[in-house]
C-alpha atoms as a PDB file:
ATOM      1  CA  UNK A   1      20.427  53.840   2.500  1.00  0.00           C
ATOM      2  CA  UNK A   2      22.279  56.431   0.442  1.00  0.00           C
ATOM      3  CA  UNK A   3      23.024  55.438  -3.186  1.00  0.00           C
ATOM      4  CA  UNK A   4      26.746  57.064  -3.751  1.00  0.00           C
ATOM      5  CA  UNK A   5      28.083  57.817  -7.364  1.00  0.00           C
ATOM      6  CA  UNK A   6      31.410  58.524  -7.783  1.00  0.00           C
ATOM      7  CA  UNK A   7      31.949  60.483 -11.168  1.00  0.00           C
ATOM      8  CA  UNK A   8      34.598  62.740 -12.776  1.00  0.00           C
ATOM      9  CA  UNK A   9      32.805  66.133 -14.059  1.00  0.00           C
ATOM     10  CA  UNK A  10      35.941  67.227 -16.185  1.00  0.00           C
ATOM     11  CA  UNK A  11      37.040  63.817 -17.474  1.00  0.00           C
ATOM     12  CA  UNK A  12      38.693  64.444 -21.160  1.00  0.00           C
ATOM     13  CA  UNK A  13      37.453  60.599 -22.103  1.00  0.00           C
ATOM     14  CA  UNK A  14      34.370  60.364 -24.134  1.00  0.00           C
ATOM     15  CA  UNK A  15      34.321  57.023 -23.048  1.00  0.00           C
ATOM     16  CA  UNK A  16      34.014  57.516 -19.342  1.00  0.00           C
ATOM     17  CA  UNK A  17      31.862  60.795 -19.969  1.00  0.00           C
ATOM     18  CA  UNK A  18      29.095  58.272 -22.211  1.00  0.00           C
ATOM     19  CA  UNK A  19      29.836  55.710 -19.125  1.00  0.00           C
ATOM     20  CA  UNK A  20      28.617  58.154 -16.067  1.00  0.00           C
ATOM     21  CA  UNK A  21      25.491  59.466 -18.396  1.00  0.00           C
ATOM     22  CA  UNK A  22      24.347  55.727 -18.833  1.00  0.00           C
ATOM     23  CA  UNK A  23      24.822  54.757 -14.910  1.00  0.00           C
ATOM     24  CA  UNK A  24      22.969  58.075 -13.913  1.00  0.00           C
ATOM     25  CA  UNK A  25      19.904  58.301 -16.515  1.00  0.00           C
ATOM     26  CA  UNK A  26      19.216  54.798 -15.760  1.00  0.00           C
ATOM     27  CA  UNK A  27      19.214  55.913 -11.914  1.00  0.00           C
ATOM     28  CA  UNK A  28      16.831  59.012 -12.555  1.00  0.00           C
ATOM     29  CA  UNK A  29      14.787  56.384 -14.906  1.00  0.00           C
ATOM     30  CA  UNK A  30      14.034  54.109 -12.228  1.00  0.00           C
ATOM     31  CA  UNK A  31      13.444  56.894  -9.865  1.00  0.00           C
ATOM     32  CA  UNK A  32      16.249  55.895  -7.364  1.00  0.00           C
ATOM     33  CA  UNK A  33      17.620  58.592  -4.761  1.00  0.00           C
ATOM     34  CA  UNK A  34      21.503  59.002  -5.699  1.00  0.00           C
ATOM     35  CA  UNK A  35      23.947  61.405  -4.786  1.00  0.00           C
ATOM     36  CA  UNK A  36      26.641  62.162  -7.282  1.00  0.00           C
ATOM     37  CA  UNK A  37      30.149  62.545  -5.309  1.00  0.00           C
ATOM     38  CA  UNK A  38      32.571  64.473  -8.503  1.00  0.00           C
ATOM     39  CA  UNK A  39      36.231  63.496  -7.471  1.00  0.00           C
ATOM     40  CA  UNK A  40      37.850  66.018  -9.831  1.00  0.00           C
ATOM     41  CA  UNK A  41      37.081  68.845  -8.070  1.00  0.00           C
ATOM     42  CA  UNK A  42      37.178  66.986  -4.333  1.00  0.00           C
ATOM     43  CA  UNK A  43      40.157  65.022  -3.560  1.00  0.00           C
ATOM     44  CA  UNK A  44      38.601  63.827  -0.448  1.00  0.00           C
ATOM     45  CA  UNK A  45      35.926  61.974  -2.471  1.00  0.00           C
ATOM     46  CA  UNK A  46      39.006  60.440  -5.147  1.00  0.00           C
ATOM     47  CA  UNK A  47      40.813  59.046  -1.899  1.00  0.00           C
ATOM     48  CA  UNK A  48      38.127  57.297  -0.179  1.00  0.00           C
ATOM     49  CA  UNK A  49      36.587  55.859  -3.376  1.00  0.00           C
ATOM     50  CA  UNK A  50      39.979  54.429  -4.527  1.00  0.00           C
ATOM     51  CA  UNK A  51      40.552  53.233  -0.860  1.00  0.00           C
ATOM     52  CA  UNK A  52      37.224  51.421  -0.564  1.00  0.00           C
ATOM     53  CA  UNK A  53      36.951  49.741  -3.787  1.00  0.00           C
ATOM     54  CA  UNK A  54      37.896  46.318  -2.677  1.00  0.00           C
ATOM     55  CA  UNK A  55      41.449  45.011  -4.118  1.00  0.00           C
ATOM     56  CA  UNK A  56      40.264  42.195  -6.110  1.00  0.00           C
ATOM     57  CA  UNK A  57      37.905  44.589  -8.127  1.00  0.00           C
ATOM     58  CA  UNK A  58      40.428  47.158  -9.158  1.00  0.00           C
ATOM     59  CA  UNK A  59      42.317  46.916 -12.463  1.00  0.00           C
ATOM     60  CA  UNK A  60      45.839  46.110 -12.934  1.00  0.00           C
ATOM     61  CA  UNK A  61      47.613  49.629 -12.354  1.00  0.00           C
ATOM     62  CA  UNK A  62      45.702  50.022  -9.761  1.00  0.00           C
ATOM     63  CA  UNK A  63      43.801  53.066 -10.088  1.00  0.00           C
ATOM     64  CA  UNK A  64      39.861  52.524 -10.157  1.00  0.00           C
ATOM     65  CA  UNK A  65      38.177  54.813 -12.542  1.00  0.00           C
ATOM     66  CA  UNK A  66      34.306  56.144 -12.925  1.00  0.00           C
ATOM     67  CA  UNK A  67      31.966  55.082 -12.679  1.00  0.00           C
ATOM     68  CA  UNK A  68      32.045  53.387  -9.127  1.00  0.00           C
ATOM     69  CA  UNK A  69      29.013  52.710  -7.207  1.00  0.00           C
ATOM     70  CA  UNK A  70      28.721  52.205  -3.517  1.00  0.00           C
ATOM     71  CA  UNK A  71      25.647  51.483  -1.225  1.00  0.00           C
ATOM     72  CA  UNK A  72      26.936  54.114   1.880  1.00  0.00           C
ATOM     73  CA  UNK A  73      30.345  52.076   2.450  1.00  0.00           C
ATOM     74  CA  UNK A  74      29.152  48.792   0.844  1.00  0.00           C
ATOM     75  CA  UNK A  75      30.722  48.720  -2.384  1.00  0.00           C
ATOM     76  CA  UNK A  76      28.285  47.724  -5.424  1.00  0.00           C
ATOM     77  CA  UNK A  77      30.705  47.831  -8.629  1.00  0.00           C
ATOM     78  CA  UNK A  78      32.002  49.798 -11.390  1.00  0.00           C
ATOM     79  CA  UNK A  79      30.063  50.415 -14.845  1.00  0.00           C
ATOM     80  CA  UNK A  80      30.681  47.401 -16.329  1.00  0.00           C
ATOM     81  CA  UNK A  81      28.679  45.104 -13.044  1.00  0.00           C
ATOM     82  CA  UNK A  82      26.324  47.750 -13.632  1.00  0.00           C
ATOM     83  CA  UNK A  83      25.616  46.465 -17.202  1.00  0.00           C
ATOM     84  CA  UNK A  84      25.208  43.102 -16.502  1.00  0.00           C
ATOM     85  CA  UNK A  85      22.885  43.759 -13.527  1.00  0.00           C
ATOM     86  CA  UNK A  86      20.695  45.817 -16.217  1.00  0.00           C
ATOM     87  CA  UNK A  87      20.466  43.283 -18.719  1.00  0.00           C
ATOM     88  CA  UNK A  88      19.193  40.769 -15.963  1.00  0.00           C
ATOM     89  CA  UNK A  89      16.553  43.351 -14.554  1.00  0.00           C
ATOM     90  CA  UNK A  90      18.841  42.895 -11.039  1.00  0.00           C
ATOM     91  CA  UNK A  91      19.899  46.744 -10.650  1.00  0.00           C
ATOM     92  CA  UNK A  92      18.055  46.789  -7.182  1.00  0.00           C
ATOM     93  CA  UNK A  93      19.871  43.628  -6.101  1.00  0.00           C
ATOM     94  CA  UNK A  94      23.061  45.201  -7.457  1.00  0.00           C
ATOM     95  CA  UNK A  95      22.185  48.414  -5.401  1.00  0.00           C
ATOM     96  CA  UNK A  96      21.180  46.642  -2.449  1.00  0.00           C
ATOM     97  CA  UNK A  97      17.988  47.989  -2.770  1.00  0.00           C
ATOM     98  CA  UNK A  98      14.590  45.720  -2.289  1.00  0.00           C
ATOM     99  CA  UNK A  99      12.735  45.951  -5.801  1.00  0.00           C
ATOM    100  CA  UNK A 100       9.160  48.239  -5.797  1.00  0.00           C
ATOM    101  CA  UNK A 101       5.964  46.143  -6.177  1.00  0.00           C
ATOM    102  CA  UNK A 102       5.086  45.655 -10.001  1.00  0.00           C
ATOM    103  CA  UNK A 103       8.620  45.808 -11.589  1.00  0.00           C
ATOM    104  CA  UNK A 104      10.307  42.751 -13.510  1.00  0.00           C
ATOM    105  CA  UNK A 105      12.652  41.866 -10.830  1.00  0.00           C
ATOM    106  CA  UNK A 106      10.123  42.180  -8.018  1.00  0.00           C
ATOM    107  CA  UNK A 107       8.200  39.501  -9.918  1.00  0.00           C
ATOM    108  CA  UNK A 108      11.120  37.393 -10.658  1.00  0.00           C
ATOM    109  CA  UNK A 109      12.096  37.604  -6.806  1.00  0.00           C
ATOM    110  CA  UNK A 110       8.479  36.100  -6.303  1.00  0.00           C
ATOM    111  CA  UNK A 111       8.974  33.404  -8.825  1.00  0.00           C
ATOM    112  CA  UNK A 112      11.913  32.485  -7.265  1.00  0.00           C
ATOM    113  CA  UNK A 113      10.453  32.284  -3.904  1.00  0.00           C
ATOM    114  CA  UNK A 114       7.697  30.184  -4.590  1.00  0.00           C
ATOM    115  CA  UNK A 115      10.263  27.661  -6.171  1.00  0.00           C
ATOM    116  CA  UNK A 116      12.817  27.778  -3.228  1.00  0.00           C
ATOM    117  CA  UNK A 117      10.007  27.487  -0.951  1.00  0.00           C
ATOM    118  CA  UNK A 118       8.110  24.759  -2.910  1.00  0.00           C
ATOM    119  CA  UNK A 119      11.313  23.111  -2.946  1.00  0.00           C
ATOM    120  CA  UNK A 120      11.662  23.516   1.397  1.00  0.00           C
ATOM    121  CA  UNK A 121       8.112  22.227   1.305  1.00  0.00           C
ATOM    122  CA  UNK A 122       8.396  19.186  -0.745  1.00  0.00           C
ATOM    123  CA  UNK A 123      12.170  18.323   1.192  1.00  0.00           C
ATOM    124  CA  UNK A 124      10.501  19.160   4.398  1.00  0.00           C
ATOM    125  CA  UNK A 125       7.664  16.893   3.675  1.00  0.00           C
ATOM    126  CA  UNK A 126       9.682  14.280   2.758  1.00  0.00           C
ATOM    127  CA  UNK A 127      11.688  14.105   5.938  1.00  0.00           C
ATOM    128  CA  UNK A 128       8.467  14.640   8.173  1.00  0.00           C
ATOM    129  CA  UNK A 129       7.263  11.445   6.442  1.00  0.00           C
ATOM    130  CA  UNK A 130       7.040   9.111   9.475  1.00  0.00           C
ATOM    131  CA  UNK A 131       6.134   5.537   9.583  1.00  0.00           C
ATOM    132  CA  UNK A 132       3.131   4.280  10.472  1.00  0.00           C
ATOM    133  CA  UNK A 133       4.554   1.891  13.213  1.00  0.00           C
ATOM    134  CA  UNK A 134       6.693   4.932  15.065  1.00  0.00           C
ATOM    135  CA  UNK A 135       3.111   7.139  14.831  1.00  0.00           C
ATOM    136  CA  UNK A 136       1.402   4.677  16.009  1.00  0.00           C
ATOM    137  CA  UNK A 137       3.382   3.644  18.714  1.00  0.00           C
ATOM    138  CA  UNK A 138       3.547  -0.051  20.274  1.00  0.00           C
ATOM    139  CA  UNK A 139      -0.071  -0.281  19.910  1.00  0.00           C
ATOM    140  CA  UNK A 140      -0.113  -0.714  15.891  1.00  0.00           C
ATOM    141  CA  UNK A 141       2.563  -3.009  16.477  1.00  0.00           C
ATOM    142  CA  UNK A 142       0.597  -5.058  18.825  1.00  0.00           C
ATOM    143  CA  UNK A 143      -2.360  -5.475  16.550  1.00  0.00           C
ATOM    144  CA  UNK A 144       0.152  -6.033  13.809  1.00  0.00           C
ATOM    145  CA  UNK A 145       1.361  -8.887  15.652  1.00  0.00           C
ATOM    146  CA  UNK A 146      -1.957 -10.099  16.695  1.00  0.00           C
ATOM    147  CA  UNK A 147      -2.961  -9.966  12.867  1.00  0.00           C
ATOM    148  CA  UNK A 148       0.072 -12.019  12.396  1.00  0.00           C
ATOM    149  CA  UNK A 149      -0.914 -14.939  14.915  1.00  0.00           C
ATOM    150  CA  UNK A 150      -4.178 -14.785  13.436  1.00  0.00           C
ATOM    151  CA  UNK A 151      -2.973 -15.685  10.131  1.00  0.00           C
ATOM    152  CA  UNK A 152      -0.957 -18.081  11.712  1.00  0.00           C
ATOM    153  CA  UNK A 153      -3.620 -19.945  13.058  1.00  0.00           C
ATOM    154  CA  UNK A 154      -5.958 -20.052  10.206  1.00  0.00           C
ATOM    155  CA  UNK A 155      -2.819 -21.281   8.182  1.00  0.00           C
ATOM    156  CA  UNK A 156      -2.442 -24.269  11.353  1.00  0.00           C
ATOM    157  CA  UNK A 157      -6.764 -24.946  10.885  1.00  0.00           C
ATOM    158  CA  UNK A 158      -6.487 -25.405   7.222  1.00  0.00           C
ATOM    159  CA  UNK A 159      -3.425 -27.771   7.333  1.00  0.00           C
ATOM    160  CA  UNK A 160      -4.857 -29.830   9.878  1.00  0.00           C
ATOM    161  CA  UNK A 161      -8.269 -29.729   7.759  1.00  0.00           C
ATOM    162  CA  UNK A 162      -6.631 -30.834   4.432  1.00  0.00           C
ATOM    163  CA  UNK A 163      -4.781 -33.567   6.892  1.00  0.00           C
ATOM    164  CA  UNK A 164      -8.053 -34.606   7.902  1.00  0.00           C
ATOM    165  CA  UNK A 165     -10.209 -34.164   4.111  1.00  0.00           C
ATOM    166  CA  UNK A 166      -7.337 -36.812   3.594  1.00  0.00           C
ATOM    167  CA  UNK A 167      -7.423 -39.074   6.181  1.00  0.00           C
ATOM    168  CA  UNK A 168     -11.132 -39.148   5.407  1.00  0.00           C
ATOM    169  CA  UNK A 169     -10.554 -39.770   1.553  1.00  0.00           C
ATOM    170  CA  UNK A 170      -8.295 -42.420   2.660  1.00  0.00           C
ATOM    171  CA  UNK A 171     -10.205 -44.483   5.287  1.00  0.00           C
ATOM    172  CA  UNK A 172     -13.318 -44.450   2.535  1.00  0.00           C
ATOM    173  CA  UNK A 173     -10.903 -45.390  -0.011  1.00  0.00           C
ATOM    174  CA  UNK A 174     -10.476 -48.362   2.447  1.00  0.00           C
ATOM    175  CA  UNK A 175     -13.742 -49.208   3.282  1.00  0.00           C
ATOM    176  CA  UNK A 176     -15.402 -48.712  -0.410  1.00  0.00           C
ATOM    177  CA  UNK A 177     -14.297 -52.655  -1.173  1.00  0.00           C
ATOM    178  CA  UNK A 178     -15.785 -53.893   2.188  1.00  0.00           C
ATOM    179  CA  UNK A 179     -19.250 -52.211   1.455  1.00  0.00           C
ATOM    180  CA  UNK A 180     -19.020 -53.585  -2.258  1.00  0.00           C
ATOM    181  CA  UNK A 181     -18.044 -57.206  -0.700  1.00  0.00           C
ATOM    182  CA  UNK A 182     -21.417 -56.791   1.716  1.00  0.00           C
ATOM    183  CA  UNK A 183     -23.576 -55.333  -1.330  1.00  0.00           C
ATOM    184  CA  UNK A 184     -22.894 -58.621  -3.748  1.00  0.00           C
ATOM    185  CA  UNK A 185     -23.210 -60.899  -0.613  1.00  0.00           C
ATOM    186  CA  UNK A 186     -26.032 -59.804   0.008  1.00  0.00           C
ATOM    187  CA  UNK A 187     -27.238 -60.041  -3.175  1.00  0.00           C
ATOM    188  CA  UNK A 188     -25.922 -63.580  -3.386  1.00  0.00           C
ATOM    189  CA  UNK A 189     -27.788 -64.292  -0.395  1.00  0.00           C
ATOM    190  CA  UNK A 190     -31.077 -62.987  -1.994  1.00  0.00           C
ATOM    191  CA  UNK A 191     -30.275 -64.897  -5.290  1.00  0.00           C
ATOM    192  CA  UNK A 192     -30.087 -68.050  -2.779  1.00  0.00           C
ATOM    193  CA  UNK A 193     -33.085 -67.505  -0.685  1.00  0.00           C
ATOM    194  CA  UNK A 194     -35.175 -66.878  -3.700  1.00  0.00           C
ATOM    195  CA  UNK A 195     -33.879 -69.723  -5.154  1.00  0.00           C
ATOM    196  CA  UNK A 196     -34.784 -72.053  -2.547  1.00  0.00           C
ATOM    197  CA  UNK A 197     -38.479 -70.401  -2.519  1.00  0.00           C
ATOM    198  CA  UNK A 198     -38.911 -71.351  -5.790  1.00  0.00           C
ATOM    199  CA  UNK A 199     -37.700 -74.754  -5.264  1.00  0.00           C
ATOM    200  CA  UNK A 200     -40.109 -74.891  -2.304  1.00  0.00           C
ATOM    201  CA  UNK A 201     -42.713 -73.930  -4.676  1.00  0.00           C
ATOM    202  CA  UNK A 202     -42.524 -76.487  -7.112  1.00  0.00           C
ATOM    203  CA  UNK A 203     -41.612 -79.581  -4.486  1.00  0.00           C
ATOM    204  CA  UNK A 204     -45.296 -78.512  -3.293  1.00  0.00           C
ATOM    205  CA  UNK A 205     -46.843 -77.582  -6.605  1.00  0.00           C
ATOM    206  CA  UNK A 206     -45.459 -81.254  -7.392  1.00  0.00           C
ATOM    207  CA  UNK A 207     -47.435 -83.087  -3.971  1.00  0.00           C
ATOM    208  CA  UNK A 208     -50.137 -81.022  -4.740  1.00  0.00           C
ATOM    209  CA  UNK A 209     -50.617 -82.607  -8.107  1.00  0.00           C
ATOM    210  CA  UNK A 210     -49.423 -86.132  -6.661  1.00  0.00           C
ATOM    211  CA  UNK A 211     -51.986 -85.808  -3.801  1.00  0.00           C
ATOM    212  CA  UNK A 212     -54.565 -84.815  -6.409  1.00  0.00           C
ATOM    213  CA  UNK A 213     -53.797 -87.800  -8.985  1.00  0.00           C
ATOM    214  CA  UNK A 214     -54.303 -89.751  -5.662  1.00  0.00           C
ATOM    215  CA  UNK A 215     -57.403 -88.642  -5.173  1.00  0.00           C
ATOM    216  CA  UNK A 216     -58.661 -88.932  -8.439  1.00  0.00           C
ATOM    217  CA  UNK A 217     -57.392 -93.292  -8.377  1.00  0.00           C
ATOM    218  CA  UNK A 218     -59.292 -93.266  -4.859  1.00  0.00           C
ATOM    219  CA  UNK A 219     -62.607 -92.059  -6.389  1.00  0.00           C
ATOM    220  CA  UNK A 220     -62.329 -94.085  -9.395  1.00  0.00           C
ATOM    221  CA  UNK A 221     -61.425 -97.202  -7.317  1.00  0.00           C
ATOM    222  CA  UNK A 222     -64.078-100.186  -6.098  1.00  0.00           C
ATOM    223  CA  UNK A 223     -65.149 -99.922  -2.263  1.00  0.00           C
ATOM    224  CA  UNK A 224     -62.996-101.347  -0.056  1.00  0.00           C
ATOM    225  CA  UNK A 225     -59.845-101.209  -2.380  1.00  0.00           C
ATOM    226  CA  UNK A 226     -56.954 -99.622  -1.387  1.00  0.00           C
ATOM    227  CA  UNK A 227     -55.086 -96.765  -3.892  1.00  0.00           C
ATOM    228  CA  UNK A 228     -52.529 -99.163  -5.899  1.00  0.00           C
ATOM    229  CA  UNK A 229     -52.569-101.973  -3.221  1.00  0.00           C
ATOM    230  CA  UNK A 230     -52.818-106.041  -3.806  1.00  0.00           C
ATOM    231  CA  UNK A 231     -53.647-106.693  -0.470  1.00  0.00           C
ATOM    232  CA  UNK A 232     -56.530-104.443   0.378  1.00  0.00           C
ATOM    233  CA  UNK A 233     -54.574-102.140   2.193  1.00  0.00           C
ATOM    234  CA  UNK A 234     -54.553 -98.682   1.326  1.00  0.00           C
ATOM    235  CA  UNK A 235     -51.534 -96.526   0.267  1.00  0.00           C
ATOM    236  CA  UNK A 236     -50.708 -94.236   2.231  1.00  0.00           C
ATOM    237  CA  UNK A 237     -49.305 -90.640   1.178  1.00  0.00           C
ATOM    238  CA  UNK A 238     -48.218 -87.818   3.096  1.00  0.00           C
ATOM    239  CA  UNK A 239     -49.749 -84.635   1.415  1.00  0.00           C
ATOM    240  CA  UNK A 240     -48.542 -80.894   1.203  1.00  0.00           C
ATOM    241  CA  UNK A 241     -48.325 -77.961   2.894  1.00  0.00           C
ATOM    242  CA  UNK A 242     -51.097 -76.183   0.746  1.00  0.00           C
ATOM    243  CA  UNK A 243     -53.680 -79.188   0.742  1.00  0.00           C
ATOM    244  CA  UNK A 244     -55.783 -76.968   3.172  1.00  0.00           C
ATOM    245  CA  UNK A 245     -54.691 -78.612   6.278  1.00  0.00           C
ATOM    246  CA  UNK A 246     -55.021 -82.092   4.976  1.00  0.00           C
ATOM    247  CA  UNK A 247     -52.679 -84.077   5.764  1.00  0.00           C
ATOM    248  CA  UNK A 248     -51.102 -87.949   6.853  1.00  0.00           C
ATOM    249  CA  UNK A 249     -52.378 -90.822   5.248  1.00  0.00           C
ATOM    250  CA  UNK A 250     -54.937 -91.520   2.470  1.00  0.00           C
ATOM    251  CA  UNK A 251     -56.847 -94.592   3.053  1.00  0.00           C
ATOM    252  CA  UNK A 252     -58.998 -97.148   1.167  1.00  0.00           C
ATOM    253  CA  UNK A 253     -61.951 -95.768   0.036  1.00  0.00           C
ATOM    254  CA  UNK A 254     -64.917 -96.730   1.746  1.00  0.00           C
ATOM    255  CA  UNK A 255     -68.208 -96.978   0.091  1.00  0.00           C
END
C-alpha cells in the first residue's frame, strides 16, 4: 500500500503551505512511507486528484485543494479529516493502515475487541442456552413424568390415610359410650355381688350366734328337757353353713 500526498510546492497561501507541513511532519513522525505527488508542476497529478476525490467530499466550486490524501486509489480525505483522525489517535485507520504493536490506537483497537467480542460471547451464550428437557431428550421427560405420578400417588396414600385416621377417630368416638356403659355395669354388678356377700355374711354370722345361744339353753337345761319346749320335745333348729358341718336338728339334751 502506497500512501499518496497530493501537495502544491508553489502555493502563494500561507494557509495551505502551514496545512501540507502539518499532514507531512506528522507522516515522517509516525514513520509512515508516503510519496508526495506536487500538482503545480505536474498537471497529470492535479487531474487525477481532482477526478478521484469523490463528489460529495469536494467543496462548493468544485475545485479540491491540498492537502488530499489517498491510500493508492482509495481516497482517505483532505486536511481537515486528517485533524480529526489525529486528535482521536485513528491516523492509521484514516490511512488504511493496520496500527504497529505498542501505539495508542493499536491498544484501543484491542480494547475494543475484547468488548465486541465479550459482547458475541455473552449474546452467543445466551442463545446456545438450551433447555434441559430438549438436552435431555424424551428420557428427562420420562422421569419427569414418572416423578410426577409419584407425587401423585403419595398425594392419593395420604388422602386415603387422613380418610381413614378419620373414620378411625369416628368409629372410637362411637364406641367410647358403649365401653363407658360396660365399665359402670360392671361396676354395678360388683357393687351388687359384694353386696349380697356381705349380706350372706351376716345372715350366717346371725345363725351362728342363734345356733350358739341354742347351745348354751341346751347345756344349761335339765336332762330330758327339750330347748324351749312344754311338752318334752326338743326344738329343733337348722344351723349354718360355718357350724363345721353341723347341721339339722338340735335335740333334747340327754343326760
Amino acid at each position: 500500500m502506497v500512501i499518496k500526498v497530493f501537495l502544491a510546492s508553489s502555493s502563494g497561501s500561507t494557509a495551505i503551505k502551514k496545512k501540507q507541513q502539518d499532514v507531512v511532519g506528522f507522516l515522517e513522525a509516525l514513520k509512515v512511507d508516503y510519496t508526495p505527488l506536487d500538482i503545480a508542476c505536474n498537471e497529470d497529478n492535479r487531474m487525477w486528484m481532482r477526478q478521484n476525490v469523490p463528489e460529495d467530499k469536494k467543496p462548493a466550486n468544485g475545485i479540491p485543494l491540498p492537502p488530499q490524501i489517498f491510500n493508492e486509489e482509495s481516497y482517505c480525505g483532505d486536511y481537515d479529516t486528517f485533524f480529526d483522525a489525529k486528535e482521536d489517535n485513528l491516523v492509521y485507520t484514516f490511512l488504511g493502515l493496520p496500527p504497529p504493536p505498542g501505539s495508542k490506537e493499536a491498544e484501543q483497537a484491542d480494547k475494543d475487541n475484547i468488548v465486541e467480542n465479550g459482547t458475541h460471547a455473552e449474546e452467543n451464550l445466551d442463545d446456545t442456552i438450551v433447555p434441559v428437557e430438549d438436552r435431555n431428550g424424551d428420557s428427562n421427560k420420562e422421569v419427569k413424568q414418572a416423578t410426577d405420578e409419584n407425587e401423585e400417588g403419595e398425594g392419593d396414600e395420604e388422602e386415603q390415610e387422613g380418610a381413614a385416621k378419620e373414620e378411625t377417630a369416628e368409629s372410637v368416638g362411637d364406641e367410647a359410650p358403649t365401653v363407658k356403659e360396660e365399665e359402670e355395669a360392671a361396676v354395678e354388678e360388683t357393687d351388687e355381688e359384694g353386696q349380697a356377700e356381705e349380706e350372706e355374711e351376716q345372715e350366717e354370722e346371725d345363725l351362728q350366734s342363734e345356733e350358739e345361744e341354742e347351745l348354751r339353753q341346751l347345756e344349761s337345761a335339765p336332762c330330758g328337757q327339750g330347748l324351749k319346749s312344754g311338752g318334752g320335745r326338743g326344738r329343733r333348729r337348722r344351723v349354718g353353713r360355718n357350724t363345721g358341718g353341723r347341721g339339722g336338728v338340735v335335740e333334747a339334751k340327754r343326760c
